[in-house]
Protein backbone atom coordinates (compact mmCIF):
# COMPACT_ATOMS: atom_id res chain seq x y z
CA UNK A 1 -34.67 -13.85 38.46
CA UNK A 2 -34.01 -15.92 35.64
CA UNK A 3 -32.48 -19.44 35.70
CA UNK A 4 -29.40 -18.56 33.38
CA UNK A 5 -28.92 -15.50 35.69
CA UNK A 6 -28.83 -17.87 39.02
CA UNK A 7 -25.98 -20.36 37.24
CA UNK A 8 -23.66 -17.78 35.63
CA UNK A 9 -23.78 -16.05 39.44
CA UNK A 10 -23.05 -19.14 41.15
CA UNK A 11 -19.23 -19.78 41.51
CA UNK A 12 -18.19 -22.67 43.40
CA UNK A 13 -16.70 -26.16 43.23
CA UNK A 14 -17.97 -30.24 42.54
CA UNK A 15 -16.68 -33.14 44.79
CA UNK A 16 -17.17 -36.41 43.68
CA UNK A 17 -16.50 -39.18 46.10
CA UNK A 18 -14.38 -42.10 45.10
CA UNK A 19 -17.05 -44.36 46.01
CA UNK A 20 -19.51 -42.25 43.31
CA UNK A 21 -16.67 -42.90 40.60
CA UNK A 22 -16.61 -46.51 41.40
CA UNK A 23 -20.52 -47.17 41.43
CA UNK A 24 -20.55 -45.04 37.99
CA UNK A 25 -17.79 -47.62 36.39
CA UNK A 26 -19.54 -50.53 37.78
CA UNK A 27 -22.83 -49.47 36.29
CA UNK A 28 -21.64 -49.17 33.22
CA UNK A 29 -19.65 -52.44 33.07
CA UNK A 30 -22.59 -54.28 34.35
CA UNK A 31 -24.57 -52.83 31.28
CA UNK A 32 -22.55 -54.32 28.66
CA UNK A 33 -24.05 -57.05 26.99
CA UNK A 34 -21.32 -60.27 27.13
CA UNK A 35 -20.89 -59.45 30.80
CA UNK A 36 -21.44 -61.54 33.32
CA UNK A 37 -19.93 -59.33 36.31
CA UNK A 38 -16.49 -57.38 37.59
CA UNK A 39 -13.83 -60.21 38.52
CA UNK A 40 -13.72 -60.53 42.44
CA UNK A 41 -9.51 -60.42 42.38
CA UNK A 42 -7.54 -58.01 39.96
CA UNK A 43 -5.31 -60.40 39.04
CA UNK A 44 -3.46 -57.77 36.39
CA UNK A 45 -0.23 -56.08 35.53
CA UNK A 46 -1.48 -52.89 36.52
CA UNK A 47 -2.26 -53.99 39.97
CA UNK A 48 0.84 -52.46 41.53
CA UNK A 49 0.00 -49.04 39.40
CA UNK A 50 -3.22 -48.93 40.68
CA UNK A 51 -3.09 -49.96 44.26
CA UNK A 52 -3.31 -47.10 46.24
CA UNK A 53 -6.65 -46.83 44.16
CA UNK A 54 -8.50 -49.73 44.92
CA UNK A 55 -12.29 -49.78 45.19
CA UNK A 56 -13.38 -52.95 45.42
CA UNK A 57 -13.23 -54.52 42.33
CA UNK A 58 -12.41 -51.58 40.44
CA UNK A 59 -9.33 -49.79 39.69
CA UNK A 60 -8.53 -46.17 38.99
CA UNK A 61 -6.45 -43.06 39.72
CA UNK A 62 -7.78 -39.82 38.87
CA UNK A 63 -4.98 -37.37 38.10
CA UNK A 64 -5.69 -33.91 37.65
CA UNK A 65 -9.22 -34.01 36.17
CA UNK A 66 -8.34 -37.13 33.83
CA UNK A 67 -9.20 -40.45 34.65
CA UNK A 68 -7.15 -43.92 34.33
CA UNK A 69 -9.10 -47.49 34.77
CA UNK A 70 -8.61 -51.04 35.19
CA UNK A 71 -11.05 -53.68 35.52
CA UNK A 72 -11.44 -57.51 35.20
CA UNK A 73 -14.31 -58.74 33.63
CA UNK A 74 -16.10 -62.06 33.99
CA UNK A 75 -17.14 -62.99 30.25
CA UNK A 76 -20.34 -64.82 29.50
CA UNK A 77 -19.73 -68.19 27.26
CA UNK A 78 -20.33 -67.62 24.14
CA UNK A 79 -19.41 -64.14 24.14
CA UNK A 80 -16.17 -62.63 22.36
CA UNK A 81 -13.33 -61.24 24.40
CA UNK A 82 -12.09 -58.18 21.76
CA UNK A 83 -15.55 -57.42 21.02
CA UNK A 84 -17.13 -57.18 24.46
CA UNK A 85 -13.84 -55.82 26.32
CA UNK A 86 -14.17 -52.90 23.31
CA UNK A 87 -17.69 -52.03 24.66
CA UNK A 88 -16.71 -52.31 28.27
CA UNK A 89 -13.65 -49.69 27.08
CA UNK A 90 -16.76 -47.11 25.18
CA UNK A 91 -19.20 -47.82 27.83
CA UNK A 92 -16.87 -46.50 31.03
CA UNK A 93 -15.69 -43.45 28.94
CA UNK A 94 -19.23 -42.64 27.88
CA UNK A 95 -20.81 -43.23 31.28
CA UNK A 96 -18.25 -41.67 33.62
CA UNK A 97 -17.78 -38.13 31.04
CA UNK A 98 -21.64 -38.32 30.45
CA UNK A 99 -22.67 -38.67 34.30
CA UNK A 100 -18.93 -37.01 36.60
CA UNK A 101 -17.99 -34.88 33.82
CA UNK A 102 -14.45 -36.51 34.02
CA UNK A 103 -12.49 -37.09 31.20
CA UNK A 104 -11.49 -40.78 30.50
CA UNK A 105 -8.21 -41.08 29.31
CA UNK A 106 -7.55 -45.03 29.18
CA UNK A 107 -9.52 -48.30 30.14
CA UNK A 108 -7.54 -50.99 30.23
CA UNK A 109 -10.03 -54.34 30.55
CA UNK A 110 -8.85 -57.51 31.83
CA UNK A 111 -10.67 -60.63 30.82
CA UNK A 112 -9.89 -62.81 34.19
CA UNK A 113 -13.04 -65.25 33.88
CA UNK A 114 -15.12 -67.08 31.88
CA UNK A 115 -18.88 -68.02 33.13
CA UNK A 116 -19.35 -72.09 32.24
């Protein structure tokens, strides 16, 4: 039997942990170049929104199959806040559609440090 014959017969459902969807944003944060690491504390207006959503140091609520995100970055130095929270923003959606096969619908990036 043929490969495309064994996929188009299988019919069945994904479950991705929440934990999975954290580790994926995290990764992909933790990639950008300007980044030093995720804040420790969410110190943001969204905190209330996302609360029941916590994971650590990341934020999100999944509803349906489309993802919301909030995270707080600690920026390197010399680094720009627009420019690096922008690929922070390009990097989650990319990663997380690329790799869960979620749709990203917003990242909202909080710039709560600065490395000295």
């Amino acid at each position: 039997m043929d490969k495309d014959k064994i996929s188009k017969s299988i019919d069945g459902s994904l479950y991705v942990s929440e934990d999975v969807i954290a580790k994926v944003i995290e990764k992909a944060v933790s990639g950008v170049d300007g980044v030093v690491g995720i804040a420790s504390s969410a110190h943001n207006p969204l905190r209330l929104l996302f609360a029941k959503e916590n994971h650590g140091k990341v934020k999100f609520r999944l509803d349906g199959d489309v993802l919301s995100v909030a995270v707080g970055i600690v920026l390197r130095q010399d680094a720009s806040a627009k420019d690096t929270s922008e690929k922070v923003q390009e990097s989650i959606k990319e990663q997380v559609q690329n790799v869960l096969g979620i749709t990203v619908a917003r990242v909202n990036v909080n710039v709560l440090d600065m490395a000295v």
